[in-house]
Protein backbone atom coordinates (compact mmCIF):
# COMPACT_ATOMS: atom_id res chain seq x y z
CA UNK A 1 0.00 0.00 0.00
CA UNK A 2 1.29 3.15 -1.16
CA UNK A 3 1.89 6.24 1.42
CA UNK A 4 0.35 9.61 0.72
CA UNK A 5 2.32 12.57 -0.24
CA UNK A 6 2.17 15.48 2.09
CA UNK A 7 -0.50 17.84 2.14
CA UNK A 8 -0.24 20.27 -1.18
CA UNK A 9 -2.38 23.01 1.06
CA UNK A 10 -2.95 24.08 4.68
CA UNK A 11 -4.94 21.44 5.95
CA UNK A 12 -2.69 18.58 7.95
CA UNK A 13 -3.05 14.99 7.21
CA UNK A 14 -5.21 12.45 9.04
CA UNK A 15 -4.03 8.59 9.34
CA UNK A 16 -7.27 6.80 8.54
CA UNK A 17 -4.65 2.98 8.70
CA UNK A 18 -1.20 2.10 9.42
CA UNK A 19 0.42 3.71 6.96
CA UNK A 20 -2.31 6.09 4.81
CA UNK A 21 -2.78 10.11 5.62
CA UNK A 22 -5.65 11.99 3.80
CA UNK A 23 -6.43 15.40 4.07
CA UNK A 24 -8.98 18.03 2.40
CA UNK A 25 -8.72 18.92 -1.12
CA UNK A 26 -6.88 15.57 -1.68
CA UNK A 27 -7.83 14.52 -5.29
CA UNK A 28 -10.24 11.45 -5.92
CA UNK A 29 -7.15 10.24 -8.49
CA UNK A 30 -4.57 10.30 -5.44
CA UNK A 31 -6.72 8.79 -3.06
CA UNK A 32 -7.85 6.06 -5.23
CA UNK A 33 -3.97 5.11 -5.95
CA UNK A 34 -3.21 5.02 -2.63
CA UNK A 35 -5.94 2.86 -1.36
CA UNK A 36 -5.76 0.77 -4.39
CA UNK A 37 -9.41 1.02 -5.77
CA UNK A 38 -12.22 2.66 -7.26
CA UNK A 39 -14.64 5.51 -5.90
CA UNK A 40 -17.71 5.06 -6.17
CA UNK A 41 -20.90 7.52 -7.06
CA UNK A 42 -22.69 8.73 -4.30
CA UNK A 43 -25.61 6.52 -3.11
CA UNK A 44 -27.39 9.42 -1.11
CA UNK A 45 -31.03 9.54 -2.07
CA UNK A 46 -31.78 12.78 -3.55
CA UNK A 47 -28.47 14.59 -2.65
CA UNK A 48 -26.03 13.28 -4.99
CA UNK A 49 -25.20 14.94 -8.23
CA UNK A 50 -24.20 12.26 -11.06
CA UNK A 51 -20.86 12.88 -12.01
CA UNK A 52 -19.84 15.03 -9.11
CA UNK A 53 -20.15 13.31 -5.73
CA UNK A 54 -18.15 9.77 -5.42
CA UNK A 55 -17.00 8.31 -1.93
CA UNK A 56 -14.38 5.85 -1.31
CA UNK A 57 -14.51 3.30 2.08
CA UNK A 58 -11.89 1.57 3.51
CA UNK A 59 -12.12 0.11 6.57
CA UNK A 60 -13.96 2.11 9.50
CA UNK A 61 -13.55 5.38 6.95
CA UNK A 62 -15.95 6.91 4.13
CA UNK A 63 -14.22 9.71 1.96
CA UNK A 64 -16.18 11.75 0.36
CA UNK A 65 -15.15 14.19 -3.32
CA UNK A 66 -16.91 16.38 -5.02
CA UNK A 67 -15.59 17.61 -8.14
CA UNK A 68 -12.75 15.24 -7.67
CA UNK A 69 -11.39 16.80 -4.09
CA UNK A 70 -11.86 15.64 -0.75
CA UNK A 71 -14.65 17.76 1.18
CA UNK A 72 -15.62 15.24 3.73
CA UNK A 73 -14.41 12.10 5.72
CA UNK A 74 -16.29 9.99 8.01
CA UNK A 75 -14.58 8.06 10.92
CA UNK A 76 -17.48 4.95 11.69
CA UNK A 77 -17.83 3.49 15.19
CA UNK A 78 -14.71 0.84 14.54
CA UNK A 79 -12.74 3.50 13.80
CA UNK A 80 -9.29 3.89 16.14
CA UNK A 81 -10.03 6.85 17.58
CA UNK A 82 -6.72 6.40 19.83
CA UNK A 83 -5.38 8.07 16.53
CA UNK A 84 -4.81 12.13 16.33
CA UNK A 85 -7.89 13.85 14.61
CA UNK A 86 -6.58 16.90 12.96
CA UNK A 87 -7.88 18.00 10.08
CA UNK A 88 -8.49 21.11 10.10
CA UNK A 89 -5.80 23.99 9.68
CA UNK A 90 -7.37 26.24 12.47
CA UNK A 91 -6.15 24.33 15.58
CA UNK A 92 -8.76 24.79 17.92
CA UNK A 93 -11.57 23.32 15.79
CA UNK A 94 -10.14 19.65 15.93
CA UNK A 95 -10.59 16.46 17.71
CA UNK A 96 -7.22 15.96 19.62
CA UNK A 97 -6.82 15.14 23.28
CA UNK A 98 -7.32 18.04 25.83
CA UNK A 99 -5.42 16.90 28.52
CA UNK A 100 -6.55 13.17 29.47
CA UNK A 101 -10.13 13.43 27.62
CA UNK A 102 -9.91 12.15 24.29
CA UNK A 103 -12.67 10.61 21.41
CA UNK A 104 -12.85 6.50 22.44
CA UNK A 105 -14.49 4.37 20.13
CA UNK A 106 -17.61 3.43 22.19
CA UNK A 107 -18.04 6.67 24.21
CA UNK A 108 -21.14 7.41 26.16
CA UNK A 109 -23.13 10.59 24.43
CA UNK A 110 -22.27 12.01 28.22
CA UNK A 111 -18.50 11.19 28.00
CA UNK A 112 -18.64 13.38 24.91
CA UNK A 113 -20.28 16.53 25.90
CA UNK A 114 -17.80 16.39 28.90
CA UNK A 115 -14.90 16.14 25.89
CA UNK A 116 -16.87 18.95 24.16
CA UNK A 117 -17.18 21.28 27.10
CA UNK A 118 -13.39 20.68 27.44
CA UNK A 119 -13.09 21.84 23.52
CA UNK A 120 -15.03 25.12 23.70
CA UNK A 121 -13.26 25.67 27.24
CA UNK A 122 -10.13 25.69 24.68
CA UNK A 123 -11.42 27.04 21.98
CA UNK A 124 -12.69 29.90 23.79
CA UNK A 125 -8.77 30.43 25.19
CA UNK A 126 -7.40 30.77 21.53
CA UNK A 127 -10.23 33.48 20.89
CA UNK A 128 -13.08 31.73 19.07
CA UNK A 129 -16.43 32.76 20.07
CA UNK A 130 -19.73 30.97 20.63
CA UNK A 131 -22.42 32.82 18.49
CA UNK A 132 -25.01 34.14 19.46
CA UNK A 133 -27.26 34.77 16.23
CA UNK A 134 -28.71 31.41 15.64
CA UNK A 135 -30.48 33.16 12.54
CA UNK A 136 -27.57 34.73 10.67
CA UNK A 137 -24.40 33.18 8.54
CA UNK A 138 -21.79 32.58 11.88
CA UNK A 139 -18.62 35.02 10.76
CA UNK A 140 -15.15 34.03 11.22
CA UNK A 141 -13.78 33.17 14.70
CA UNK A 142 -17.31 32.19 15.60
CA UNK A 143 -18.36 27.97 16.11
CA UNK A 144 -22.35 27.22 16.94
CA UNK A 145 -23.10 24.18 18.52
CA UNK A 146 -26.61 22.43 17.91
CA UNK A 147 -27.93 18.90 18.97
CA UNK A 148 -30.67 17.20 17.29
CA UNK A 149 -32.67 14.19 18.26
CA UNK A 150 -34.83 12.64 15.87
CA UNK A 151 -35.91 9.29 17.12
CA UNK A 152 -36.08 6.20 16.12
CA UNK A 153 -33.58 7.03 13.24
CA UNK A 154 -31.19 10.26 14.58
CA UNK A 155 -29.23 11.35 17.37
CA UNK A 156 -26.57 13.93 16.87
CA UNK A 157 -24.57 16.94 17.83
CA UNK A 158 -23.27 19.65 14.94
CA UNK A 159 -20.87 22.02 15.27
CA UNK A 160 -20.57 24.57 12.69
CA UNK A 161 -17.66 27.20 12.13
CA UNK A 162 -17.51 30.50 10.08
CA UNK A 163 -17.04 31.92 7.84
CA UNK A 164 -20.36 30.56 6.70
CA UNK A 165 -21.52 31.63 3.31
CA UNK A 166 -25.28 31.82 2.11
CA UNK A 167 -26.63 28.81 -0.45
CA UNK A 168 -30.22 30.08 -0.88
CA UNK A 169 -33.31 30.93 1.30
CA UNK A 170 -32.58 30.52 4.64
CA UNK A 171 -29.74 28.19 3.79
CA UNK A 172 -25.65 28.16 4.90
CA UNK A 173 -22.48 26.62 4.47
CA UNK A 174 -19.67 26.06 6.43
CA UNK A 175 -16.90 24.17 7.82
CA UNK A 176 -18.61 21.68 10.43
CA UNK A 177 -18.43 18.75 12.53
CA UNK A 178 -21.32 16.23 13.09
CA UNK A 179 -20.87 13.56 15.73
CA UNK A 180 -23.93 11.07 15.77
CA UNK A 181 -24.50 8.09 18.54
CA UNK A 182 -27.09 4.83 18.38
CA UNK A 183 -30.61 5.74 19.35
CA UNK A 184 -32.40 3.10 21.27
CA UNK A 185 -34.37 3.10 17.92
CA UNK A 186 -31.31 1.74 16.05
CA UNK A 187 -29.57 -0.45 18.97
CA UNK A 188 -31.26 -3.59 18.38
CA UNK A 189 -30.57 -3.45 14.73
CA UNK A 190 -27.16 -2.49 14.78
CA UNK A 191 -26.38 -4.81 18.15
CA UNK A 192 -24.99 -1.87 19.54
CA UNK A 193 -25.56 0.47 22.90
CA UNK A 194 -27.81 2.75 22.85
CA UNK A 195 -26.01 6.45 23.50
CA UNK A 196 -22.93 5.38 22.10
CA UNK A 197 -20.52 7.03 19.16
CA UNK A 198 -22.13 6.36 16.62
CA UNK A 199 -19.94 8.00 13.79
CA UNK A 200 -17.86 11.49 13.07
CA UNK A 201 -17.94 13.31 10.32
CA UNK A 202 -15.68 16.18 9.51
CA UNK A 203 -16.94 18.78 6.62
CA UNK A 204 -14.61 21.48 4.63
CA UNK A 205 -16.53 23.69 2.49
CA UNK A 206 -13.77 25.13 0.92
CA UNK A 207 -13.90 22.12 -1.54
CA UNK A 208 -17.60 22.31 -1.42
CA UNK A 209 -19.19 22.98 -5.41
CA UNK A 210 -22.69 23.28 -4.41
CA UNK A 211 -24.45 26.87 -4.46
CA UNK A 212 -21.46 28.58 -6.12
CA UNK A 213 -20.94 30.42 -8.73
CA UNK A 214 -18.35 29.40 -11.55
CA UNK A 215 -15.13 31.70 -12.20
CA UNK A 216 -16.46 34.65 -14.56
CA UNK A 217 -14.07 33.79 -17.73
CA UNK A 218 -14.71 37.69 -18.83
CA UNK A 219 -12.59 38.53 -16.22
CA UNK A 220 -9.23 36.67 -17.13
């Protein structure tokens, strides 16, 4: 298996196996060398676009491309979370250990929200703020942190960092992090416990195609 080169932009690399790094605006091309097969299109009812989005899996990880870059990866409940997640080039938005708390694969839903009070805690000491306009586009320097719980099917926490940018009516984009756990809904089917990580997924929408506009060619 072949190593990754090092990262061509600002965003560090994350080791998703022994030997493998990724990191955001990888291309589809590289990735698919390295891991030694194919992507695949995009099985996301209603939200794919047909020649755009492809994802690759191996192992515990789902990569994700549009436009043949890496916007999004997905670390599964198998996943070693032992491992450093950094993926981001703005330090305090990532994953690594704050003293002794950590991401465990397995963690309790209240394990994590003691993690994540330890992360704002920090994040808040390197100057980010917590916004406070739940209804506008969160500006730079600013993180929001929702939780959802949609039973039988849904059970997550979202973070979301500016500078967010408008895709429509009422709609935003942004860097973000999503960290879902089993509902008791889902336990007995996936023979898991109930309030335990579920999955991570980190987001850059730097690489992100959808609601932009293409380059004006009138102005080169």
């Amino acid at each position: 298996m072949a190593m990754a080169a090092p990262p061509s932009g600002n965003y560090p690399g994350l080791q998703i196996n022994r030997v493998d790094h990724v990191h955001f605006g990888q291309s589809m091309t590289e990735v698919e060398h390295m891991l030694e097969q194919r992507a695949r299109p995009e099985s996301t009812e209603g939200m794919s676009r047909p020649g755009i989005d492809f994802t690759v899996t191996t192992g515990s990880v789902m990569l994700h491309f549009d436009t043949g870059k890496l916007d999004r990866i997905t670390l599964d409940y198998a996943f070693d979370f032992s491992m450093p997640l950094i993926v981001y080039d703005v330090s305090w938005r990532n994953f690594d250990a704050i003293g002794k708390l950590h991401l465990t694969k397995g963690m309790t839903k209240a394990d994590f929200v003691k993690y994540l009070a330890a992360w704002e805690k920090r994040a808040q000491a390197q100057g980010a703020v917590r916004s406070a306009n739940h209804d506008g586009l969160l500006r730079d320097r600013e993180y929001d942190i929702d939780s959802t719980v949609v039973e039988p099917l849904f059970d997550a926490i979202l973070i979301g960092f500016g500078p967010e940018r408008s895709i429509g009516k009422n709609g935003s984009s942004g860097d973000s992090i999503s960290v879902s756990f089993v509902t008791a809904g889902m336990a007995p089917v996936d023979r898991r416990k109930a309030g335990t990580l579920d999955s991570v997924t980190f987001f850059c929408d730097e690489f992100n195609t959808r609601s932009r506009r293409p380059p004006d060619s009138s102005k080169h």
